[in-house]
PDB file of N, CA and C in Angstrom:
ATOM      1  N   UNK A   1     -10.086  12.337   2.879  1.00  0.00           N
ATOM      2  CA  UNK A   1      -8.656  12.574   2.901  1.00  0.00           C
ATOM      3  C   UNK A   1      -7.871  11.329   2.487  1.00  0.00           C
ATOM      4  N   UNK A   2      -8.260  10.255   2.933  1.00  0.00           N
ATOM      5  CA  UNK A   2      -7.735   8.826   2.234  1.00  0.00           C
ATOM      6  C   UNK A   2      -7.576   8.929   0.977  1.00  0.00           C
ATOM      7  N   UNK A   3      -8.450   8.974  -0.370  1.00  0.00           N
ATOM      8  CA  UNK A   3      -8.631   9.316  -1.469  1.00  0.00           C
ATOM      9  C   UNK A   3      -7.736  10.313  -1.580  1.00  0.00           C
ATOM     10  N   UNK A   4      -7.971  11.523  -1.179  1.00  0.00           N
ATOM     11  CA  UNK A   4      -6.897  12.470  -1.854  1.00  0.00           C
ATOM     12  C   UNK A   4      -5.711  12.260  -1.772  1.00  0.00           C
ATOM     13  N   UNK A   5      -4.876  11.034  -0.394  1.00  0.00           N
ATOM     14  CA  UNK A   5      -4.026  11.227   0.110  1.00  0.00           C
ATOM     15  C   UNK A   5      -3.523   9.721  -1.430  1.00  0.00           C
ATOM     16  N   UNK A   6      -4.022   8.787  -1.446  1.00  0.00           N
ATOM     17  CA  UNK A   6      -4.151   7.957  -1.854  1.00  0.00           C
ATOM     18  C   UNK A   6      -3.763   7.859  -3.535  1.00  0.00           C
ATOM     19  N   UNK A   7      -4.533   9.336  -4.389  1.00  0.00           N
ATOM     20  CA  UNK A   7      -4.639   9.363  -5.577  1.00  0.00           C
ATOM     21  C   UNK A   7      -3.183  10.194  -5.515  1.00  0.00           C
ATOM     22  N   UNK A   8      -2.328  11.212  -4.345  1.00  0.00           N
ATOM     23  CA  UNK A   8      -1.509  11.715  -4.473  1.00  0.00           C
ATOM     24  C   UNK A   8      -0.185  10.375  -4.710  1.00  0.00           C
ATOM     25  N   UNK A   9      -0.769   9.315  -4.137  1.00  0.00           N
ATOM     26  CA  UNK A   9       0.471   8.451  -4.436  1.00  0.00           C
ATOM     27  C   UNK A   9       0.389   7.696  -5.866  1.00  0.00           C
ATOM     28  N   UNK A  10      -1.074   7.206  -5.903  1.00  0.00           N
ATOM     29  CA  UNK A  10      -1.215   7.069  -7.148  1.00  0.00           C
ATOM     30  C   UNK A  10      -0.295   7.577  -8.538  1.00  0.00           C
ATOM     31  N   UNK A  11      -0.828   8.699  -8.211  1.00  0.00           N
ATOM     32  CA  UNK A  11      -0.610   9.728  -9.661  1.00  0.00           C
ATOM     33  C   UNK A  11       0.974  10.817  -9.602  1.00  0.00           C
ATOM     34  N   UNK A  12       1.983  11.151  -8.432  1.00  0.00           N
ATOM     35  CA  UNK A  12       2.400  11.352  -8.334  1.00  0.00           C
ATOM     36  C   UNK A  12       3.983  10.683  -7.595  1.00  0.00           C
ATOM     37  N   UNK A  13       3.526   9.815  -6.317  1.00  0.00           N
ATOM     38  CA  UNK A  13       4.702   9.026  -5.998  1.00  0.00           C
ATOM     39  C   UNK A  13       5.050   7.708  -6.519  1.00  0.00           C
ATOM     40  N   UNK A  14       4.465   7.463  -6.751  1.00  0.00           N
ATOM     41  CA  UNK A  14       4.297   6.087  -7.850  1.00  0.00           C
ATOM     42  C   UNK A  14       4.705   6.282  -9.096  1.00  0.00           C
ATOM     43  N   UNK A  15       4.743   7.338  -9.944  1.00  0.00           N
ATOM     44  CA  UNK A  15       5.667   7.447 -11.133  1.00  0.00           C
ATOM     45  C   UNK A  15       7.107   8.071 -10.828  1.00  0.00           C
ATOM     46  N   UNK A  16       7.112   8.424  -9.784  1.00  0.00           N
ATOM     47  CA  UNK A  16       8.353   9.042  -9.421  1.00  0.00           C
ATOM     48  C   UNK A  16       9.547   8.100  -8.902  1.00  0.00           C
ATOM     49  N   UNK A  17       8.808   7.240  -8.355  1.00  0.00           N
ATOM     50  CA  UNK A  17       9.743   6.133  -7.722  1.00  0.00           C
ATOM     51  C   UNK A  17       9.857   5.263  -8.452  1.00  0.00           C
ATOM     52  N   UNK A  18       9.407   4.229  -9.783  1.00  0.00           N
ATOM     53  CA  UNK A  18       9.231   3.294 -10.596  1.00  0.00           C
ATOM     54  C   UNK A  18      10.288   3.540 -11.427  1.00  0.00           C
ATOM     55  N   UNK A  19      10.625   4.533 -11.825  1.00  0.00           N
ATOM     56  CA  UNK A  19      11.748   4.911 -12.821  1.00  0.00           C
ATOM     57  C   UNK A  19      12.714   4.310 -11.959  1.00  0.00           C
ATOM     58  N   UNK A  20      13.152   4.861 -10.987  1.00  0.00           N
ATOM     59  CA  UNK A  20      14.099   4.563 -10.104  1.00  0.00           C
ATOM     60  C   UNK A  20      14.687   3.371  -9.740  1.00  0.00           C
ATOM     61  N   UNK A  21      13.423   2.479  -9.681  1.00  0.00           N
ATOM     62  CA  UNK A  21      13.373   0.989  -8.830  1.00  0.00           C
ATOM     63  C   UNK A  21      14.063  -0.105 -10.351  1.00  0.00           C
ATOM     64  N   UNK A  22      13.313   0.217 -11.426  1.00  0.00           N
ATOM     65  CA  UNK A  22      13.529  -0.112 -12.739  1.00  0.00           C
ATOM     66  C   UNK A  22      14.826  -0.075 -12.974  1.00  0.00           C
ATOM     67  N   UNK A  23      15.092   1.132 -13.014  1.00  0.00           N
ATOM     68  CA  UNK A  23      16.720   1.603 -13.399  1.00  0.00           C
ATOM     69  C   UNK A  23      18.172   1.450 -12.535  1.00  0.00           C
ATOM     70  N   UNK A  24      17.461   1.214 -10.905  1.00  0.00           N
ATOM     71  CA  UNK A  24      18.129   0.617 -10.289  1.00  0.00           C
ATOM     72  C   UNK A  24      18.699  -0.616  -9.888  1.00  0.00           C
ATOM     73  N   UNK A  25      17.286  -1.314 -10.027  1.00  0.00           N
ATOM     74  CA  UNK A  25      17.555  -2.965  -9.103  1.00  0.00           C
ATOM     75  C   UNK A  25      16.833  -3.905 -10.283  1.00  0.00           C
ATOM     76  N   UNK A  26      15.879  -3.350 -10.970  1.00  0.00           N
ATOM     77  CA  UNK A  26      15.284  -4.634 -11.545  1.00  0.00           C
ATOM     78  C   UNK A  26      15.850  -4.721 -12.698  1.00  0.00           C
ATOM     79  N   UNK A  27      16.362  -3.675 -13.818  1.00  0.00           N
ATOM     80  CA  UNK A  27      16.597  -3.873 -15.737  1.00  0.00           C
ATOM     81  C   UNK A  27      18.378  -4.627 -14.619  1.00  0.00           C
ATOM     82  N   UNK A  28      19.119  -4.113 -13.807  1.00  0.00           N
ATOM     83  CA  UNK A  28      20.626  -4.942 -14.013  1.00  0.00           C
ATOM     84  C   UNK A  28      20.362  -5.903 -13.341  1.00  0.00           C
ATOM     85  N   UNK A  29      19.515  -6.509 -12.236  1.00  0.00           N
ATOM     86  CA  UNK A  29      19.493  -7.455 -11.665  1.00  0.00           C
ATOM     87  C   UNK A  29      19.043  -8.591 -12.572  1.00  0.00           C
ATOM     88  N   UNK A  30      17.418  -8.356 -13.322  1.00  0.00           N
ATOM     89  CA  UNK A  30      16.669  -9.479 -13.900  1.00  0.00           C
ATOM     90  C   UNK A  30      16.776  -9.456 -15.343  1.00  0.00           C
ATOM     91  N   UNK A  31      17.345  -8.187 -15.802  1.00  0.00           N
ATOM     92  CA  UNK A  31      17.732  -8.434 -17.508  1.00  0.00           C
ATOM     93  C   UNK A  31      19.176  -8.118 -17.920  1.00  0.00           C
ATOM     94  N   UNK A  32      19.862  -7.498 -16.891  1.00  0.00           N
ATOM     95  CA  UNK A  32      21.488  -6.909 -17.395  1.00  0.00           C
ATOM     96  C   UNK A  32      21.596  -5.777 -17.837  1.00  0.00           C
ATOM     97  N   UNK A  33      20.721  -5.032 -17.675  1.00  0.00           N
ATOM     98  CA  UNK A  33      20.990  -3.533 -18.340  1.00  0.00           C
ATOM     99  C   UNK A  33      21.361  -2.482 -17.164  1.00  0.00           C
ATOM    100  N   UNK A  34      22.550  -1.874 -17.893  1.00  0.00           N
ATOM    101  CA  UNK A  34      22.981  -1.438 -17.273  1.00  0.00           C
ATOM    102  C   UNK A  34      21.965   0.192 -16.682  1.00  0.00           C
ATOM    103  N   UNK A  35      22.406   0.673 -15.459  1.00  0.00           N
ATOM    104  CA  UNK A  35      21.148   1.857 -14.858  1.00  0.00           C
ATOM    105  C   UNK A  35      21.574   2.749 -16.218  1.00  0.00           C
ATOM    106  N   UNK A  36      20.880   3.521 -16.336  1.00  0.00           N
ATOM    107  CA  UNK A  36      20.664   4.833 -16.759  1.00  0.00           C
ATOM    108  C   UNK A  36      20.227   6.181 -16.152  1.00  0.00           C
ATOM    109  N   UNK A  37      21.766   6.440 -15.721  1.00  0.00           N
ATOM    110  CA  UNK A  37      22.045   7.204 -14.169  1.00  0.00           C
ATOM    111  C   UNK A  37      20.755   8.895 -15.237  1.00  0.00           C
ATOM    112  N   UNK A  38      20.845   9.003 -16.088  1.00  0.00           N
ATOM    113  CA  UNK A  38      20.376  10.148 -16.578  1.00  0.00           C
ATOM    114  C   UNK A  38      18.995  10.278 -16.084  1.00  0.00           C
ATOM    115  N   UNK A  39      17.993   9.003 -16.189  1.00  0.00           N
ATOM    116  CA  UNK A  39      16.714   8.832 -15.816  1.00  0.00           C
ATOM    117  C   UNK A  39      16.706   8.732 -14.396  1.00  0.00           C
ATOM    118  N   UNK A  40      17.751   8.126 -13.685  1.00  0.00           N
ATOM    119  CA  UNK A  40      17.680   8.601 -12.163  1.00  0.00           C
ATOM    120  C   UNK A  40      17.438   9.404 -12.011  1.00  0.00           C
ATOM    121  N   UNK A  41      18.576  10.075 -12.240  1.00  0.00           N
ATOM    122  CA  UNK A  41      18.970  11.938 -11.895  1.00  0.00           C
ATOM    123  C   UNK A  41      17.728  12.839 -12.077  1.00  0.00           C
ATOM    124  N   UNK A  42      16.660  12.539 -12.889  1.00  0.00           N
ATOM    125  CA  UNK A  42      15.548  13.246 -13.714  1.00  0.00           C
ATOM    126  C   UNK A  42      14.657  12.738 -12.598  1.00  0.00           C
ATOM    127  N   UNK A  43      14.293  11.995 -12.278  1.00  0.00           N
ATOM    128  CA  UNK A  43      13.352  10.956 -11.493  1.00  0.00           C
ATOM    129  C   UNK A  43      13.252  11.482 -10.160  1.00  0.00           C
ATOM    130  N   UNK A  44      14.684  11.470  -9.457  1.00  0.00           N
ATOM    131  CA  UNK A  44      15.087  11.920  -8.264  1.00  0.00           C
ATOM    132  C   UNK A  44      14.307  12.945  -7.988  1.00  0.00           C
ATOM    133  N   UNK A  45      14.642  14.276  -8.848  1.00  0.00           N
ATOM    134  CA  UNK A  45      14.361  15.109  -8.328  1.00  0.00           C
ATOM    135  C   UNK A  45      12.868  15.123  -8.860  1.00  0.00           C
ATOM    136  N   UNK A  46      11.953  14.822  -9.409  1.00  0.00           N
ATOM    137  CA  UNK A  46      10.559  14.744  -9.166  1.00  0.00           C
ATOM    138  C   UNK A  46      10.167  14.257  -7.860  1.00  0.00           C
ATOM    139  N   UNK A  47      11.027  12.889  -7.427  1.00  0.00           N
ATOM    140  CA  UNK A  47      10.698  12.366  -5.992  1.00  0.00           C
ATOM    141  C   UNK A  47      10.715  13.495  -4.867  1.00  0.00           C
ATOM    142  N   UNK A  48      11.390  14.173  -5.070  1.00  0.00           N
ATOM    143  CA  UNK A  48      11.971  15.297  -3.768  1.00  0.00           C
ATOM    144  C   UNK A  48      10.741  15.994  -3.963  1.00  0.00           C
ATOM    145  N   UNK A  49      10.104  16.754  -4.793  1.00  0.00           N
ATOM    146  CA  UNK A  49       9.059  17.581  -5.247  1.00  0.00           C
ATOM    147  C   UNK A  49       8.157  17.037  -4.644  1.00  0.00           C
ATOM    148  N   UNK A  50       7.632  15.566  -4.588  1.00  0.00           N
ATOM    149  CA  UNK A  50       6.462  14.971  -4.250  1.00  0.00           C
ATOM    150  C   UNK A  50       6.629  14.575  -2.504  1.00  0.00           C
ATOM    151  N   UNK A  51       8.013  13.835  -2.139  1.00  0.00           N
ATOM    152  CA  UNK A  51       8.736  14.021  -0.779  1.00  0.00           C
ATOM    153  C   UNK A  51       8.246  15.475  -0.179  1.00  0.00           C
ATOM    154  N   UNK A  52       8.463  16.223  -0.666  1.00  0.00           N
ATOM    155  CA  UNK A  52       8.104  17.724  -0.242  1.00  0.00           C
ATOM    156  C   UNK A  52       7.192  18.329   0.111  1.00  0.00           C
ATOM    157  N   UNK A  53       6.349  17.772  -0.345  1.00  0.00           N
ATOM    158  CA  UNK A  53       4.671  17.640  -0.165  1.00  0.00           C
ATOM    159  C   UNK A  53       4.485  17.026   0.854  1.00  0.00           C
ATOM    160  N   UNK A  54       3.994  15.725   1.213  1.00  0.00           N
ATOM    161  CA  UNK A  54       4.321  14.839   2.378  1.00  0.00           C
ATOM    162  C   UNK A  54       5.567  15.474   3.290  1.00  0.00           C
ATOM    163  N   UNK A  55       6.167  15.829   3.091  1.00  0.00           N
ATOM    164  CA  UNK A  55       7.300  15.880   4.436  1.00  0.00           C
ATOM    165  C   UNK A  55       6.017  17.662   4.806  1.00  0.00           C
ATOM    166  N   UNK A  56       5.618  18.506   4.280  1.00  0.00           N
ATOM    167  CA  UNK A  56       5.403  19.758   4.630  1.00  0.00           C
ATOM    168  C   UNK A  56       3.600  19.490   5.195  1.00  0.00           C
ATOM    169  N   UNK A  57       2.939  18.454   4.641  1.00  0.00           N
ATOM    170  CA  UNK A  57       1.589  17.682   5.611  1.00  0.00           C
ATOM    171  C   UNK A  57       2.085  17.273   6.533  1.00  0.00           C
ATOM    172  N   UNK A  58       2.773  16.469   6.689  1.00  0.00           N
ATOM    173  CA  UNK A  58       3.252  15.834   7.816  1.00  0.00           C
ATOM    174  C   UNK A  58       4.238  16.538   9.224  1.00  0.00           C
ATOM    175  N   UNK A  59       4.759  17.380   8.885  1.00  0.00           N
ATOM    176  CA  UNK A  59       5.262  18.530   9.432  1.00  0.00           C
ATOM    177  C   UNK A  59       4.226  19.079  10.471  1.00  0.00           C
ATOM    178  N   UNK A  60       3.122  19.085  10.140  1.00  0.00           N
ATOM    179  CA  UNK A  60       1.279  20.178  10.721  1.00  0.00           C
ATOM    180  C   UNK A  60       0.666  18.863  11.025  1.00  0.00           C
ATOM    181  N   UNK A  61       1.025  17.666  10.909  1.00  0.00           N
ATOM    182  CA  UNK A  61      -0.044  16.702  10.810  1.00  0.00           C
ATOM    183  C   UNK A  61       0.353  15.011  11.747  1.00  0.00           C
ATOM    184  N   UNK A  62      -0.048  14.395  12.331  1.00  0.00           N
ATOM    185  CA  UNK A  62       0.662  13.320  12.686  1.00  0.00           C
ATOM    186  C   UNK A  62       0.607  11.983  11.827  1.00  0.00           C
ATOM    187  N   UNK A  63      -0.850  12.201  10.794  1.00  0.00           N
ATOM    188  CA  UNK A  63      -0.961  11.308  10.267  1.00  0.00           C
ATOM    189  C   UNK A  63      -1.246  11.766   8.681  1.00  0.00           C
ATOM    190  N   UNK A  64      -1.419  11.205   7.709  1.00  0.00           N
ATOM    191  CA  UNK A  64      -1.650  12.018   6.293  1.00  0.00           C
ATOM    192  C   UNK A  64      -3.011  11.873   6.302  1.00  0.00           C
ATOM    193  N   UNK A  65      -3.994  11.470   6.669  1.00  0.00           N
ATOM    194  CA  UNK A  65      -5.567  11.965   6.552  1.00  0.00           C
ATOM    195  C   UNK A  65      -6.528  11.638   7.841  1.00  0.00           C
ATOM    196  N   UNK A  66      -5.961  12.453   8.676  1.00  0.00           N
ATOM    197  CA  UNK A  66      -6.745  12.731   9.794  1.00  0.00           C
ATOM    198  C   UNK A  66      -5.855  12.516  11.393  1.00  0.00           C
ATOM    199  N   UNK A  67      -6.152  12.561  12.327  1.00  0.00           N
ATOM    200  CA  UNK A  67      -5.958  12.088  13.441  1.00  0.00           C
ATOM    201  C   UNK A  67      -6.009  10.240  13.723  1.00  0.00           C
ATOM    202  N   UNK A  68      -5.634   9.843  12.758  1.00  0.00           N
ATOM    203  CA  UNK A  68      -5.651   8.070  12.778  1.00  0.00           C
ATOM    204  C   UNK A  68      -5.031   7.539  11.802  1.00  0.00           C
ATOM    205  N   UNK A  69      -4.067   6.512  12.016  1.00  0.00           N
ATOM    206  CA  UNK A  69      -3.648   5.512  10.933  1.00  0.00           C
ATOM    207  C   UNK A  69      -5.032   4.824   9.690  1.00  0.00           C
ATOM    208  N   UNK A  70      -4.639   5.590   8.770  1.00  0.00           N
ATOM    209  CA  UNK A  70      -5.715   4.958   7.461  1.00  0.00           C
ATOM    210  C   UNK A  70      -4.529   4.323   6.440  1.00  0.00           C
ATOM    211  N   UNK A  71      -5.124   3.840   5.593  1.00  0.00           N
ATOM    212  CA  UNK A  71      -5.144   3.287   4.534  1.00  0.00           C
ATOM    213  C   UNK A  71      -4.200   3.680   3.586  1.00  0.00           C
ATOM    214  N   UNK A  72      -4.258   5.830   3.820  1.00  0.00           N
ATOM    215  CA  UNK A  72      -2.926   5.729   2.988  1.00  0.00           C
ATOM    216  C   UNK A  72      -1.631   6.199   4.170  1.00  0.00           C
ATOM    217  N   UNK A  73      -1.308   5.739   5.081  1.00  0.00           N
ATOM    218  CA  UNK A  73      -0.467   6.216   5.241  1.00  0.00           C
ATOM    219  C   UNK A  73       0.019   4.433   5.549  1.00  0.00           C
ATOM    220  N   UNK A  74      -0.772   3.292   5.572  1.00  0.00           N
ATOM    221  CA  UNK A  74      -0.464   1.952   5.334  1.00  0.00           C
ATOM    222  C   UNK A  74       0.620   1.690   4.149  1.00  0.00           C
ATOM    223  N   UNK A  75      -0.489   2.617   2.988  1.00  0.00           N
ATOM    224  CA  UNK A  75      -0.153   1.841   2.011  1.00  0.00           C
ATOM    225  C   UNK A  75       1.011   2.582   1.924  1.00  0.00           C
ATOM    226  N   UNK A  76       1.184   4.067   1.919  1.00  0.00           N
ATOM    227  CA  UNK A  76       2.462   4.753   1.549  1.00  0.00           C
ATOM    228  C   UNK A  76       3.864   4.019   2.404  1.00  0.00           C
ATOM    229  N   UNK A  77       3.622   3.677   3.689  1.00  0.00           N
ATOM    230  CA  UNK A  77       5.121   2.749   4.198  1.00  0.00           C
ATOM    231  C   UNK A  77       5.095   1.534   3.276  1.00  0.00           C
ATOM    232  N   UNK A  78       4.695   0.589   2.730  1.00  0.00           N
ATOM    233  CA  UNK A  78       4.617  -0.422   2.036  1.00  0.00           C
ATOM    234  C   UNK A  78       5.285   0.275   0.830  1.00  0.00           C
ATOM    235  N   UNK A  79       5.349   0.936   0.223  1.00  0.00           N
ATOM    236  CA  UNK A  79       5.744   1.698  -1.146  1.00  0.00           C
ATOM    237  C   UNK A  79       7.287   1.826  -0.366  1.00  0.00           C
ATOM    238  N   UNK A  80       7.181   2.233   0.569  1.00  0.00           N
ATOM    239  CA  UNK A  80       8.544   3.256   0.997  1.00  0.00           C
ATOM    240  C   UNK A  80       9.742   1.846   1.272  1.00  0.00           C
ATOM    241  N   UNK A  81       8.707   1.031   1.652  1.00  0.00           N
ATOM    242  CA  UNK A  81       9.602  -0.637   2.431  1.00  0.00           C
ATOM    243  C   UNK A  81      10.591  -1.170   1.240  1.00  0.00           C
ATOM    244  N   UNK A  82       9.326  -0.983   0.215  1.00  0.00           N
ATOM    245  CA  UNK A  82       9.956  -2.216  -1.541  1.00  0.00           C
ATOM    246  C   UNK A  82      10.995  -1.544  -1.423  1.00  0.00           C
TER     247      UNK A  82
END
């Protein structure tokens, strides 16, 4: 369940949120470009889709792969912190 939980952030919350972080804080902070609210807006709602997932495991579940704090539910607050 680590792995599955793990490759779901991989491959799904991790492209969803990068657009975001990019377009938000890092292109106007470290190069001057201004956001590009369009790629938000697009981004967002992939995040909610993948949010949706996790919020509806977690709903039935206390932890995302098993009865114990693992690895991805470490790594997923660390993602959620940046």
């Amino acid at each position: 369940m680590v792995d599955l939980w793990t490759e779901v952030e991989t491959h799904q919350f991790n492209p969803a949120l990068s657009p975001i972080m990019f377009q938000c804080i890092i292109n106007p902070a470290l190069h001057g470009i201004p956001t590009n609210q369009k790629i938000v807006d697009e981004t967002v709602e992939k995040l909610k889709k993948v949010l949706e997932v996790y919020q509806a495991h977690l709903s039935e579940n206390t932890y995302l792969a098993g009865e114990f704090v693992s690895f991805a539910n470490i790594s997923e607050h660390v993602h959620l912190i940046q």
